[in-house]
C-alpha atoms as a PDB file:
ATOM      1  CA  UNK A   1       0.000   0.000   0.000  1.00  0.00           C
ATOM      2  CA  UNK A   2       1.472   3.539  -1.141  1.00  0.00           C
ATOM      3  CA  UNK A   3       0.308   7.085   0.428  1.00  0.00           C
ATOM      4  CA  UNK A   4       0.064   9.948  -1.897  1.00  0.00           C
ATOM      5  CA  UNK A   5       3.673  10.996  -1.194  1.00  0.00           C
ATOM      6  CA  UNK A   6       5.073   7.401  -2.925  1.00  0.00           C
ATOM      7  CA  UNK A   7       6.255   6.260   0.807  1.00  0.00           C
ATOM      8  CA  UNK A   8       5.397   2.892   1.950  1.00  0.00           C
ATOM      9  CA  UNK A   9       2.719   2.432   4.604  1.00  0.00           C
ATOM     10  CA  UNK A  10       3.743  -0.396   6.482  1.00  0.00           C
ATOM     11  CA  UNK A  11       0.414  -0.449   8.540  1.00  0.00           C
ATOM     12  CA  UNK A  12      -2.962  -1.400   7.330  1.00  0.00           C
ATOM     13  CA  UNK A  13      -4.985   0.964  10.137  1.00  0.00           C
ATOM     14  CA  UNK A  14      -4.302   4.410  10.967  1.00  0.00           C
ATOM     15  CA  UNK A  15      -3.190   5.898  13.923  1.00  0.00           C
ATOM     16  CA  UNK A  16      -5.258   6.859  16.317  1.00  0.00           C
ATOM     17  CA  UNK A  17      -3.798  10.574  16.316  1.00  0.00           C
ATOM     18  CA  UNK A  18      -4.551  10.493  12.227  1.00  0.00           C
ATOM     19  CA  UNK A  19      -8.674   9.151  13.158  1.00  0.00           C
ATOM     20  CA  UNK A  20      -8.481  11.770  15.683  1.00  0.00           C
ATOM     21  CA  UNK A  21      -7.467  14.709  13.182  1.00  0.00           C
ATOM     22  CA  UNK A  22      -9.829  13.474  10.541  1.00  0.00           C
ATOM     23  CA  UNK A  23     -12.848  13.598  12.825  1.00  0.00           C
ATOM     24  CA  UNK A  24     -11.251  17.368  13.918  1.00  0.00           C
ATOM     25  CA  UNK A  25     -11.327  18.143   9.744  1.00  0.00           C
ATOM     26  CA  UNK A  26     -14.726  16.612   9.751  1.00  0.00           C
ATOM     27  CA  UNK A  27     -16.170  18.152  12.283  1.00  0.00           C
ATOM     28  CA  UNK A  28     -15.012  21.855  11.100  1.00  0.00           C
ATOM     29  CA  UNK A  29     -16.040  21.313   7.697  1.00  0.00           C
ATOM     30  CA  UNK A  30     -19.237  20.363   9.445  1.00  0.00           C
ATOM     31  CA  UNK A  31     -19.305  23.660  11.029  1.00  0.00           C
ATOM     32  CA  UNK A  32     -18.685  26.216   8.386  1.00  0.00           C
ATOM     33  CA  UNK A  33     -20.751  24.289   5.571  1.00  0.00           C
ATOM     34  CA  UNK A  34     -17.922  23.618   2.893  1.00  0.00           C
ATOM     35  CA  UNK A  35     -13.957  22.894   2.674  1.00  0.00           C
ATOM     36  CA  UNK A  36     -13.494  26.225   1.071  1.00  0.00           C
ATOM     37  CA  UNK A  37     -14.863  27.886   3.938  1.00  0.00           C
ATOM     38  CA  UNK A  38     -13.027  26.052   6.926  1.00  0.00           C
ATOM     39  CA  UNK A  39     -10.185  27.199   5.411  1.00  0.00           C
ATOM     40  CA  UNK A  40     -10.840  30.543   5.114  1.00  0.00           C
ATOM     41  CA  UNK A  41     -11.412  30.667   9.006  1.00  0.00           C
ATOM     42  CA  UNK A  42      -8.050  28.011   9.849  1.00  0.00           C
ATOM     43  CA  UNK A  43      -6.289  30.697   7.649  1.00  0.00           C
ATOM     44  CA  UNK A  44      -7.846  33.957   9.320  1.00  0.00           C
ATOM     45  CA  UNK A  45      -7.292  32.218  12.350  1.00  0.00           C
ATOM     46  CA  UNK A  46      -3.375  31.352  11.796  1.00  0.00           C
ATOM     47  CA  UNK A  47      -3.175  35.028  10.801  1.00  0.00           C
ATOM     48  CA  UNK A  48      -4.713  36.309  13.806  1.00  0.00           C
ATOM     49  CA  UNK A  49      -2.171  33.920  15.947  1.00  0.00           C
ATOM     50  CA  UNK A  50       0.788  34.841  14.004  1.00  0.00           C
ATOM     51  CA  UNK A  51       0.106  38.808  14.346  1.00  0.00           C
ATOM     52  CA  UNK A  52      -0.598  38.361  18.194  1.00  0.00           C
ATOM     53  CA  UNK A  53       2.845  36.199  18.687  1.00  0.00           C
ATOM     54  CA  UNK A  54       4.815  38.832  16.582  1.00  0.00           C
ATOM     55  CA  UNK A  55       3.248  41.649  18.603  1.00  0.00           C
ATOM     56  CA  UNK A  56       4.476  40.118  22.212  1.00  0.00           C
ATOM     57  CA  UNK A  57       7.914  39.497  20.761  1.00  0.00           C
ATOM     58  CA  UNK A  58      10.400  42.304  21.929  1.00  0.00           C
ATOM     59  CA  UNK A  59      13.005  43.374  18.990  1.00  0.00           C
ATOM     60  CA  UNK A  60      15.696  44.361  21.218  1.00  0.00           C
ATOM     61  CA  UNK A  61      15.708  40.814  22.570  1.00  0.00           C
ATOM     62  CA  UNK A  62      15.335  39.695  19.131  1.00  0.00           C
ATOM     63  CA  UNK A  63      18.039  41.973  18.421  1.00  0.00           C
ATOM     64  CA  UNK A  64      20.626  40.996  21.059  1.00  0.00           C
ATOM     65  CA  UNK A  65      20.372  44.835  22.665  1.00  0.00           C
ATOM     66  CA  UNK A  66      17.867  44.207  25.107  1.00  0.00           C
ATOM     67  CA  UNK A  67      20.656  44.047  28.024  1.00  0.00           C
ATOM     68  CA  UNK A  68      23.418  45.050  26.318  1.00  0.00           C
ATOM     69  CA  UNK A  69      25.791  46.991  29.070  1.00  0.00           C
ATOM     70  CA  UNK A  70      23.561  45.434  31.719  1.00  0.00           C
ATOM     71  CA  UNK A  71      25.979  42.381  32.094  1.00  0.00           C
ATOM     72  CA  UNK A  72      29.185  41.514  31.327  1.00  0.00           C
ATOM     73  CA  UNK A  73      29.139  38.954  27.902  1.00  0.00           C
ATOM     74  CA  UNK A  74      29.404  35.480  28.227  1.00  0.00           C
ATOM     75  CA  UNK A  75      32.198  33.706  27.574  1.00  0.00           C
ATOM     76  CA  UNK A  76      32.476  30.065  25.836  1.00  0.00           C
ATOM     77  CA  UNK A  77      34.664  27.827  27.354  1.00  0.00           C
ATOM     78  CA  UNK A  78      36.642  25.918  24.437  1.00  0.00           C
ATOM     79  CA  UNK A  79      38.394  22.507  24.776  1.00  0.00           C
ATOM     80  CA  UNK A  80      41.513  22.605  23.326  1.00  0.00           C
END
């Protein structure tokens, strides 16, 4: 038996993590009346998600400057 990707599927039943995320696709499809419109919402969704994680990020942590003269750097010990 062959998957859609060409790999071999050594099992003849699915996981029980793959039933459990078909009945999740099911049940949203389900929800919002058609595939197309599921995912519209998964994708305004993931936007909304994304935009609130970039928000809470800081960019001078990002950036390394966040405590820069604060502490002394940190040095890597090297075996040699």
């Amino acid at each position: 038996m062959f998957s859609y990707l060409g790999t071999r599927n050594m099992s003849a039943q699915s996981s029980p993590e793959r039933d459990e995320l078909e009945w999740e696709l099911v049940e949203l499809i389900d929800a919002h009346g058609s595939e197309r419109a599921a995912l519209r919402v998964t994708y305004e969704t993931l936007k909304t998600v994304l935009a609130d994680a970039d928000r809470s990020v800081s960019r001078g942590f990002i950036r390394g400057v966040f405590s820069e003269g604060a502490r002394p750097p940190r040095e890597v010990a090297t075996d040699a």
